[in-house]
N, C-alpha and C. Protein backbone atom coordinates (compact mmCIF):
# COMPACT_ATOMS: atom_id res chain seq x y z
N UNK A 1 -2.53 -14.50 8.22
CA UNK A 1 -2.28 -13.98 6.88
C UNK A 1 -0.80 -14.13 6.52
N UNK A 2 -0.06 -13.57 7.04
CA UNK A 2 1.53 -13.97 6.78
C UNK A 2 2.11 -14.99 7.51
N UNK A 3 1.40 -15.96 7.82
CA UNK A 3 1.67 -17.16 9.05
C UNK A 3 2.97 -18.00 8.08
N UNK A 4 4.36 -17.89 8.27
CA UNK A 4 5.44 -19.11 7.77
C UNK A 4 5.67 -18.20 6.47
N UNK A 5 5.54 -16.66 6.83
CA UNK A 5 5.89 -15.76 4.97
C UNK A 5 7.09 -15.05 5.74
N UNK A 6 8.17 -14.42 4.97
CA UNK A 6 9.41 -13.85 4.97
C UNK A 6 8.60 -12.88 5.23
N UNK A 7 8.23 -11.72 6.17
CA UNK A 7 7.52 -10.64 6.55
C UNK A 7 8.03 -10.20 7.78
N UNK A 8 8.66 -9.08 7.50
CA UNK A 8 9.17 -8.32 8.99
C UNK A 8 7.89 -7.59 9.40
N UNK A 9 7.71 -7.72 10.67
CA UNK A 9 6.24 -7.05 10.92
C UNK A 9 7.02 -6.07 11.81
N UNK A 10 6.00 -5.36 12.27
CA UNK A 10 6.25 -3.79 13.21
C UNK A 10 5.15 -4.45 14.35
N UNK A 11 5.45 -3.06 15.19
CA UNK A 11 4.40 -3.14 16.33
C UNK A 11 3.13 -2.86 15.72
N UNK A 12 1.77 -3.00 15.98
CA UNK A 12 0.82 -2.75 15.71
C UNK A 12 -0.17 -1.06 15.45
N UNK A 13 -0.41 -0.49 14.88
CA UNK A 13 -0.79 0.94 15.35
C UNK A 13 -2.23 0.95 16.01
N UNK A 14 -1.94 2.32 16.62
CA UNK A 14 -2.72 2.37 18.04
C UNK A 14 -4.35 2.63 17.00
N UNK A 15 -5.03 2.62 17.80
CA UNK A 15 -6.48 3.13 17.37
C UNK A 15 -6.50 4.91 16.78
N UNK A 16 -5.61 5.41 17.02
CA UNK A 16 -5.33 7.14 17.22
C UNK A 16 -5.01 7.18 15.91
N UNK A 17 -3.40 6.35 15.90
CA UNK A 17 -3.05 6.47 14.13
C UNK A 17 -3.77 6.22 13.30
N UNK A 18 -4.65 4.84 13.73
CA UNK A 18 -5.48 4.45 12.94
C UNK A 18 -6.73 5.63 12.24
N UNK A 19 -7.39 6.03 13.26
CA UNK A 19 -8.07 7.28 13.18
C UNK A 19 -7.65 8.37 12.37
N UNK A 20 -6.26 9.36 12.70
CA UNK A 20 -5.94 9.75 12.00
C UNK A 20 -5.32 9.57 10.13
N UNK A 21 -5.40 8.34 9.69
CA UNK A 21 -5.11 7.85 8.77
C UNK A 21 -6.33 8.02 7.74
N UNK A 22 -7.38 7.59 8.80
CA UNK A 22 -9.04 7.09 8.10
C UNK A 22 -9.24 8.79 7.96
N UNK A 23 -9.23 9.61 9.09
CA UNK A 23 -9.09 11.30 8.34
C UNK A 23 -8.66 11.81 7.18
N UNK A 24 -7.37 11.67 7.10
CA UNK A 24 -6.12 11.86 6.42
C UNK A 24 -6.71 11.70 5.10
N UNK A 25 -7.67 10.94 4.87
CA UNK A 25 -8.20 9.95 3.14
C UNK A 25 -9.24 10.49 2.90
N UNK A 26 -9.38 10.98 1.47
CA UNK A 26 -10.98 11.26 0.64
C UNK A 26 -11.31 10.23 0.59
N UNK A 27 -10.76 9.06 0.55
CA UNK A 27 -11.28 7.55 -0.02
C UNK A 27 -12.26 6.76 0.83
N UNK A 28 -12.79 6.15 1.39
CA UNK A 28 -12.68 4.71 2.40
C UNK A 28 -11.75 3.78 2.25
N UNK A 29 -10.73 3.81 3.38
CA UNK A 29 -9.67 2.58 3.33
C UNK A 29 -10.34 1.38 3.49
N UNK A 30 -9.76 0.15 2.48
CA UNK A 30 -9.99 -1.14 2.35
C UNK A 30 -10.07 -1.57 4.21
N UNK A 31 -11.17 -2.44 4.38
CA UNK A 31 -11.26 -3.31 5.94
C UNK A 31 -10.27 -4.26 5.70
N UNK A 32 -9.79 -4.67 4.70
CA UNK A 32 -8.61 -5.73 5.35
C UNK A 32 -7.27 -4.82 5.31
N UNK A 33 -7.04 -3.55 4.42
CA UNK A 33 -5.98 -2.82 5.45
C UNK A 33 -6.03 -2.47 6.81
N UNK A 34 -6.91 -2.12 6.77
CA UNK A 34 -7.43 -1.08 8.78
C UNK A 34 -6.76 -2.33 9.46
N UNK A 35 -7.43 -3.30 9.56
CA UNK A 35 -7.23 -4.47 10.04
C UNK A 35 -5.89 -4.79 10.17
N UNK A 36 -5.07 -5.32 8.93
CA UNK A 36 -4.04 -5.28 9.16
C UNK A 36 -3.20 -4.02 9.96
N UNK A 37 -3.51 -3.37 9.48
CA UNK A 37 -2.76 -2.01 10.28
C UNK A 37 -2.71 -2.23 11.87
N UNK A 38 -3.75 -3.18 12.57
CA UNK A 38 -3.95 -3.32 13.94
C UNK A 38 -3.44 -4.07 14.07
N UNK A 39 -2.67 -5.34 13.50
CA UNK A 39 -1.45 -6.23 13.47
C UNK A 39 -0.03 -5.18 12.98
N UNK A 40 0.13 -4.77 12.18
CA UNK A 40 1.21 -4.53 11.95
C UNK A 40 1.17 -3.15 11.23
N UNK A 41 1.64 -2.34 11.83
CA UNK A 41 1.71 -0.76 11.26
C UNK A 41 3.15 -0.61 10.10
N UNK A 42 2.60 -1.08 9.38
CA UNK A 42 3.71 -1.39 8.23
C UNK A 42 4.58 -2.83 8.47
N UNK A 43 5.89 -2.69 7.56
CA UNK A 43 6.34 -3.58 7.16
C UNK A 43 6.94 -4.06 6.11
N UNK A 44 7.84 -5.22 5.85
CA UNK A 44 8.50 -5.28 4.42
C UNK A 44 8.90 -7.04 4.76
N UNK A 45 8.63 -7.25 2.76
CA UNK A 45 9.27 -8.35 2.88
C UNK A 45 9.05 -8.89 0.95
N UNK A 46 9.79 -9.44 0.54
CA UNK A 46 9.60 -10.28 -0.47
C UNK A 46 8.41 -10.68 -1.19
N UNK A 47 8.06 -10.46 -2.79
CA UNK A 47 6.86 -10.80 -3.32
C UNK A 47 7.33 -11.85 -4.36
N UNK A 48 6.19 -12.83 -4.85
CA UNK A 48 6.42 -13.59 -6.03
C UNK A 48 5.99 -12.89 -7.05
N UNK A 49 5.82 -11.89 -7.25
CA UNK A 49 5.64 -11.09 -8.82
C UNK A 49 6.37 -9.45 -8.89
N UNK A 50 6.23 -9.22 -9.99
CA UNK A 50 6.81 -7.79 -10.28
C UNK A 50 5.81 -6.93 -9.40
N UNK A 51 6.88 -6.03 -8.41
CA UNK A 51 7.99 -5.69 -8.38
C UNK A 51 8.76 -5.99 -7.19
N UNK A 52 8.63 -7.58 -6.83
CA UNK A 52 9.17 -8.49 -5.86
C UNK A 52 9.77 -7.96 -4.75
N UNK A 53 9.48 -6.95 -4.34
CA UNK A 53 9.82 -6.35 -2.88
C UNK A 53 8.80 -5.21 -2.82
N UNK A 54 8.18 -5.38 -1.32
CA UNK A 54 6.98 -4.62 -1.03
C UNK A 54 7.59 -3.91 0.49
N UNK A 55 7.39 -2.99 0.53
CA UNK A 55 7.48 -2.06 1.99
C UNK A 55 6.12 -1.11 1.91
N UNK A 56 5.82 -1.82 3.02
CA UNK A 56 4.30 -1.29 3.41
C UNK A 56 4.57 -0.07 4.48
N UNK A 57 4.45 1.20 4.03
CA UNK A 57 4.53 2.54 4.97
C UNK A 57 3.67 2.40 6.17
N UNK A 58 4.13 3.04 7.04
CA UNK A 58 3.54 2.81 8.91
C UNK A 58 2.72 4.33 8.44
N UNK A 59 1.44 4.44 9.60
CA UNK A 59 0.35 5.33 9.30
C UNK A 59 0.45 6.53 8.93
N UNK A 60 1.84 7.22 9.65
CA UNK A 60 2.20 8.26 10.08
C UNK A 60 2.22 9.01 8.70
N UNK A 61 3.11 8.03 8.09
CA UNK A 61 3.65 8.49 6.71
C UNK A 61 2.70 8.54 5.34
N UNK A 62 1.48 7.36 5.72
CA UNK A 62 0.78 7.29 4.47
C UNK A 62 -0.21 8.27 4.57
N UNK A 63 -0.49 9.02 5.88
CA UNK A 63 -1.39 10.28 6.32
C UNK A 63 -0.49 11.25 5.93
N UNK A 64 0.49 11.61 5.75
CA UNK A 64 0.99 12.88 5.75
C UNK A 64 1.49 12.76 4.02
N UNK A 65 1.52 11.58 3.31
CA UNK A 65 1.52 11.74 1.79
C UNK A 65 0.04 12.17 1.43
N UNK A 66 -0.93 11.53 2.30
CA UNK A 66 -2.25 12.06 2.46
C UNK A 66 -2.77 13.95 2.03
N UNK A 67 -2.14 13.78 3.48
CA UNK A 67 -2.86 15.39 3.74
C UNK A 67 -1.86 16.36 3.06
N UNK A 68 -0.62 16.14 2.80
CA UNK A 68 0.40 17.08 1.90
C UNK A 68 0.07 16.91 0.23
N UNK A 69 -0.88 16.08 0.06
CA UNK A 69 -1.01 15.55 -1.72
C UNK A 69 0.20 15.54 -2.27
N UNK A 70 1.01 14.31 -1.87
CA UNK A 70 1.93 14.73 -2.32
C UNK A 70 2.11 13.91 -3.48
N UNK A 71 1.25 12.73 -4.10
CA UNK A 71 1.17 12.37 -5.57
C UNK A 71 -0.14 12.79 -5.88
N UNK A 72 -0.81 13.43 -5.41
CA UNK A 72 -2.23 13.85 -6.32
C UNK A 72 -1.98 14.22 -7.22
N UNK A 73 -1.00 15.66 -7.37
CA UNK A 73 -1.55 16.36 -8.58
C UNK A 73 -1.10 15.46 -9.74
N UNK A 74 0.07 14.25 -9.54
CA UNK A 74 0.66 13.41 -11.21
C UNK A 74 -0.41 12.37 -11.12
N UNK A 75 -0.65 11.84 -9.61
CA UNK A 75 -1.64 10.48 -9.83
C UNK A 75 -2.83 10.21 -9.38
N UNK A 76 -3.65 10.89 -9.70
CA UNK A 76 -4.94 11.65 -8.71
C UNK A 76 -5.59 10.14 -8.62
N UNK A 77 -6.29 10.17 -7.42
CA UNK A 77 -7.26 8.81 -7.37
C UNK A 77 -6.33 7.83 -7.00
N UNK A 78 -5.32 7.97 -6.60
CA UNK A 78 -3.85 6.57 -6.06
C UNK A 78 -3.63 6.68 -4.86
N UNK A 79 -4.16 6.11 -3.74
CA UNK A 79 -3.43 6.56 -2.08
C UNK A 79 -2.58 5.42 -1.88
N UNK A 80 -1.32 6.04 -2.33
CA UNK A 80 0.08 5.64 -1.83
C UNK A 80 0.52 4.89 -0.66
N UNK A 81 0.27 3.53 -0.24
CA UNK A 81 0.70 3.04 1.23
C UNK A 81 2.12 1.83 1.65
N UNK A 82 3.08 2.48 0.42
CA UNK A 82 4.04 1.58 -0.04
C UNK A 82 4.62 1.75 -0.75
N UNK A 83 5.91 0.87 -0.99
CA UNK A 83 7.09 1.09 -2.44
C UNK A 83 7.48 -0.35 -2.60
N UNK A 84 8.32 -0.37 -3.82
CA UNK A 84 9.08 -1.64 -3.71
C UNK A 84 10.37 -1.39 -3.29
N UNK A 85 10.66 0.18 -2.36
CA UNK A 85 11.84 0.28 -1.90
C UNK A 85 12.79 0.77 -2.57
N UNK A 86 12.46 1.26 -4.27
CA UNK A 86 13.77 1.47 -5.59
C UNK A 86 12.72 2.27 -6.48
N UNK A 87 11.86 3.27 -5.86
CA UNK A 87 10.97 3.98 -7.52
C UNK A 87 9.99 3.62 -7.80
N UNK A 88 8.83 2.67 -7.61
CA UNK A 88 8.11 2.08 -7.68
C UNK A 88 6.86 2.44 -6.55
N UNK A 89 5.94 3.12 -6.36
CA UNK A 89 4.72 3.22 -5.41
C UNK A 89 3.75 2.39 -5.43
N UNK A 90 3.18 1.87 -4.24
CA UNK A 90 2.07 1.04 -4.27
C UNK A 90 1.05 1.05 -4.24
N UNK A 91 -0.22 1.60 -4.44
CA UNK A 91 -1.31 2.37 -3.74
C UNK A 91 -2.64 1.55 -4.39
N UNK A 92 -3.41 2.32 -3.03
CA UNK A 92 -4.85 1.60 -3.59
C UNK A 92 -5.04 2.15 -4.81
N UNK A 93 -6.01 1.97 -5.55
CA UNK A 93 -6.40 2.71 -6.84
C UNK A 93 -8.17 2.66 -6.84
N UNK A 94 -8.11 4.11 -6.56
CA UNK A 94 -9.80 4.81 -6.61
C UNK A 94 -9.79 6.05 -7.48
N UNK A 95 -9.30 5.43 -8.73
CA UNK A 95 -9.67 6.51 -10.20
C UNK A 95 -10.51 6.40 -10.65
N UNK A 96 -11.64 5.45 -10.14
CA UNK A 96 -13.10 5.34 -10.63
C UNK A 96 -14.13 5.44 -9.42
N UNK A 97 -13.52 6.23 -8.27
CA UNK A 97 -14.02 6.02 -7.45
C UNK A 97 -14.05 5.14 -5.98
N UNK A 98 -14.33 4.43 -6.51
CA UNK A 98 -14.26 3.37 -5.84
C UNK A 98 -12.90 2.58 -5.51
N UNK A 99 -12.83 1.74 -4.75
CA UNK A 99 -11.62 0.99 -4.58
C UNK A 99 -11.44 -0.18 -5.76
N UNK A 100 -10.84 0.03 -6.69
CA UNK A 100 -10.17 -1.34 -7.97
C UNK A 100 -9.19 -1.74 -7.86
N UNK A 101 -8.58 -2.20 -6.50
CA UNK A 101 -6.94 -3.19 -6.40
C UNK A 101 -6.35 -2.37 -5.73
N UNK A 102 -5.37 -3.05 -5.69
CA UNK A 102 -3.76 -2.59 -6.03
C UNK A 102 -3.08 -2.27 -6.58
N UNK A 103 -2.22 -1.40 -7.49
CA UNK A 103 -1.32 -1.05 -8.22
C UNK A 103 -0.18 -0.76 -8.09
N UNK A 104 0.79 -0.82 -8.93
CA UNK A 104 1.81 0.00 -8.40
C UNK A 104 2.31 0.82 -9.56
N UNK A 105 3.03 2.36 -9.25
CA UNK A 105 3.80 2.58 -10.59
C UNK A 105 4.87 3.18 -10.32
N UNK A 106 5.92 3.84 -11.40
CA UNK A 106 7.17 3.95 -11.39
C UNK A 106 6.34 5.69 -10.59
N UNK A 107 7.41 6.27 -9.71
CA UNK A 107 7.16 8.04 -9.55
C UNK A 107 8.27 8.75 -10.38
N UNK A 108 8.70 7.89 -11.18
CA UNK A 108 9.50 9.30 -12.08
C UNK A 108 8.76 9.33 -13.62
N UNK A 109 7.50 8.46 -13.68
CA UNK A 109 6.90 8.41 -15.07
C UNK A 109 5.87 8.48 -14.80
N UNK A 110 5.05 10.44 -15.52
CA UNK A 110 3.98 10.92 -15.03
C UNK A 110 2.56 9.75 -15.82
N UNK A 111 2.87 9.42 -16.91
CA UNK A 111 1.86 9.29 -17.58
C UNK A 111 1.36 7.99 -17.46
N UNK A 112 0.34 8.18 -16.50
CA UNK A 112 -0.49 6.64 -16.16
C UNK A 112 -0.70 5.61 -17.23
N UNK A 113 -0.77 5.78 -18.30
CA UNK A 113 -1.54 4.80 -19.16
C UNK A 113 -0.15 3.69 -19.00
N UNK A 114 1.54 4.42 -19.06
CA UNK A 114 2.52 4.13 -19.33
C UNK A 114 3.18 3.23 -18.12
N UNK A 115 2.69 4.01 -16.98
CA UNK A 115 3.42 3.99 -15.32
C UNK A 115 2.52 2.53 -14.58
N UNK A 116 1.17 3.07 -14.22
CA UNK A 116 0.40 1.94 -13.80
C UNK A 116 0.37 0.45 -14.29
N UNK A 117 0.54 -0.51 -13.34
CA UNK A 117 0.51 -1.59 -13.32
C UNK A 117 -0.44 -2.36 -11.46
N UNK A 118 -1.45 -3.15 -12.74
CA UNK A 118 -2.33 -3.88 -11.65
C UNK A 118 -1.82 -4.77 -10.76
N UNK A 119 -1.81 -5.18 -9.67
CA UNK A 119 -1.17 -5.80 -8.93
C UNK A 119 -1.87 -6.98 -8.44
N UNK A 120 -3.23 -6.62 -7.66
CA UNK A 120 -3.77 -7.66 -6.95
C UNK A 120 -5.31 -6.49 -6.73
N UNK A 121 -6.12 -7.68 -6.39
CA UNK A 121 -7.49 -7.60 -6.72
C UNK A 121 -8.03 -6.69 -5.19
N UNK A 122 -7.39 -6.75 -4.37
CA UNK A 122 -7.59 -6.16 -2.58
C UNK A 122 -6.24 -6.56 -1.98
N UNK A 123 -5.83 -6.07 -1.00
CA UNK A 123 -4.62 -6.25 -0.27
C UNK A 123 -4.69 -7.22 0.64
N UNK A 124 -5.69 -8.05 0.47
CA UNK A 124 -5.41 -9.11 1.11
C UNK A 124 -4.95 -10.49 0.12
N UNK A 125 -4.98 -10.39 -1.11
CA UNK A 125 -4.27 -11.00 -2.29
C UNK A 125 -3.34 -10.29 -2.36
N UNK A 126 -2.75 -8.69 -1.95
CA UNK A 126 -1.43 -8.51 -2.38
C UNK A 126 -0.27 -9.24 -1.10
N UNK A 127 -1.51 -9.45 -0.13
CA UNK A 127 -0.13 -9.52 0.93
C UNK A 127 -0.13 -11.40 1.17
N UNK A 128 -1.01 -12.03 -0.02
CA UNK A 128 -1.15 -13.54 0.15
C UNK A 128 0.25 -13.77 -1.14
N UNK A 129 0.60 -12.62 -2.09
CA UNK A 129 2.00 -12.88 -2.79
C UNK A 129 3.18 -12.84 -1.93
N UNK A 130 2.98 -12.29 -1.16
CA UNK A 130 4.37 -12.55 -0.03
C UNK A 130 4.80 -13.68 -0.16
N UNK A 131 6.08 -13.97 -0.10
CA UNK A 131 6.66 -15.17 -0.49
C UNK A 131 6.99 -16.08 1.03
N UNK A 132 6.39 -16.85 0.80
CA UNK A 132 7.23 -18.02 2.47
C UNK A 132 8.43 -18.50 2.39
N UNK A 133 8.97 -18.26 3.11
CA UNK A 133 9.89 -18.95 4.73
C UNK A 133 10.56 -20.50 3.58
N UNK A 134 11.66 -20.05 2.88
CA UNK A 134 12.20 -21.59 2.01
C UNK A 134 11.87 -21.39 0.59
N UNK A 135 11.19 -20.49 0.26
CA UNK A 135 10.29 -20.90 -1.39
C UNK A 135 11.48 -20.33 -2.08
């Protein structure tokens, strides 16, 4: 997946974090996050679209924005697993339930209609914008 992409990877997370993460969520996490998560427990690196820098949070952290709600009450239905590093959150988006993409929005601007922006269709198209190695 990031084979020849500008992508700092991490060590992998254990089956435990993993577990605790899949707790941590009202949602069902996307299978090509889990997955990735068993390659690389976060991470950061360069995107070709707005908001061209992605830092993907390690388990620890996206469970404990989890279980503290700590954007529910402004962005209910958004599980947060990322920034662009400057104001910007990344999260799945299950405001209809279900899993619909990627998004990202500003956290100092409550009002979704205004804040939200679509990103990519599953995170395995958000993490195929990663930019390669020369581009």
């Amino acid at each position: 997946m990031l084979e020849d992409k500008d992508w700092q990877i991490e060590a992998g997370a254990t089956e435990s974090e993993i577990a605790g993460l899949i707790a941590a969520s009202a949602h069902p996490l996307p299978a090509d996050y889990l997955s990735y998560l068993n390659f690389s427990n976060g991470g950061e690196g360069p995107l070709s679209i707005d908001p061209q820098w992605l830092v993907l949070d390690n388990t620890a952290l996206v469970a404990h924005f989890l279980r503290e709600g700590t954007f529910a009450e402004f962005f209910p239905g958004l599980v947060v697993i990322g920034s662009n590093g400057a104001g910007e959150a990344i999260a799945f988006d299950f405001r209809q339930g279900v899993a619909k993409g990627v998004v990202c929005f500003d956290m100092t601007n409550i009002d979704s209609t205004e804040s939200i922006r679509h990103l990519a269709a599953s995170f395995t198209e958000l993490m195929s914008l990663v930019t390669s190695r020369g581009a």
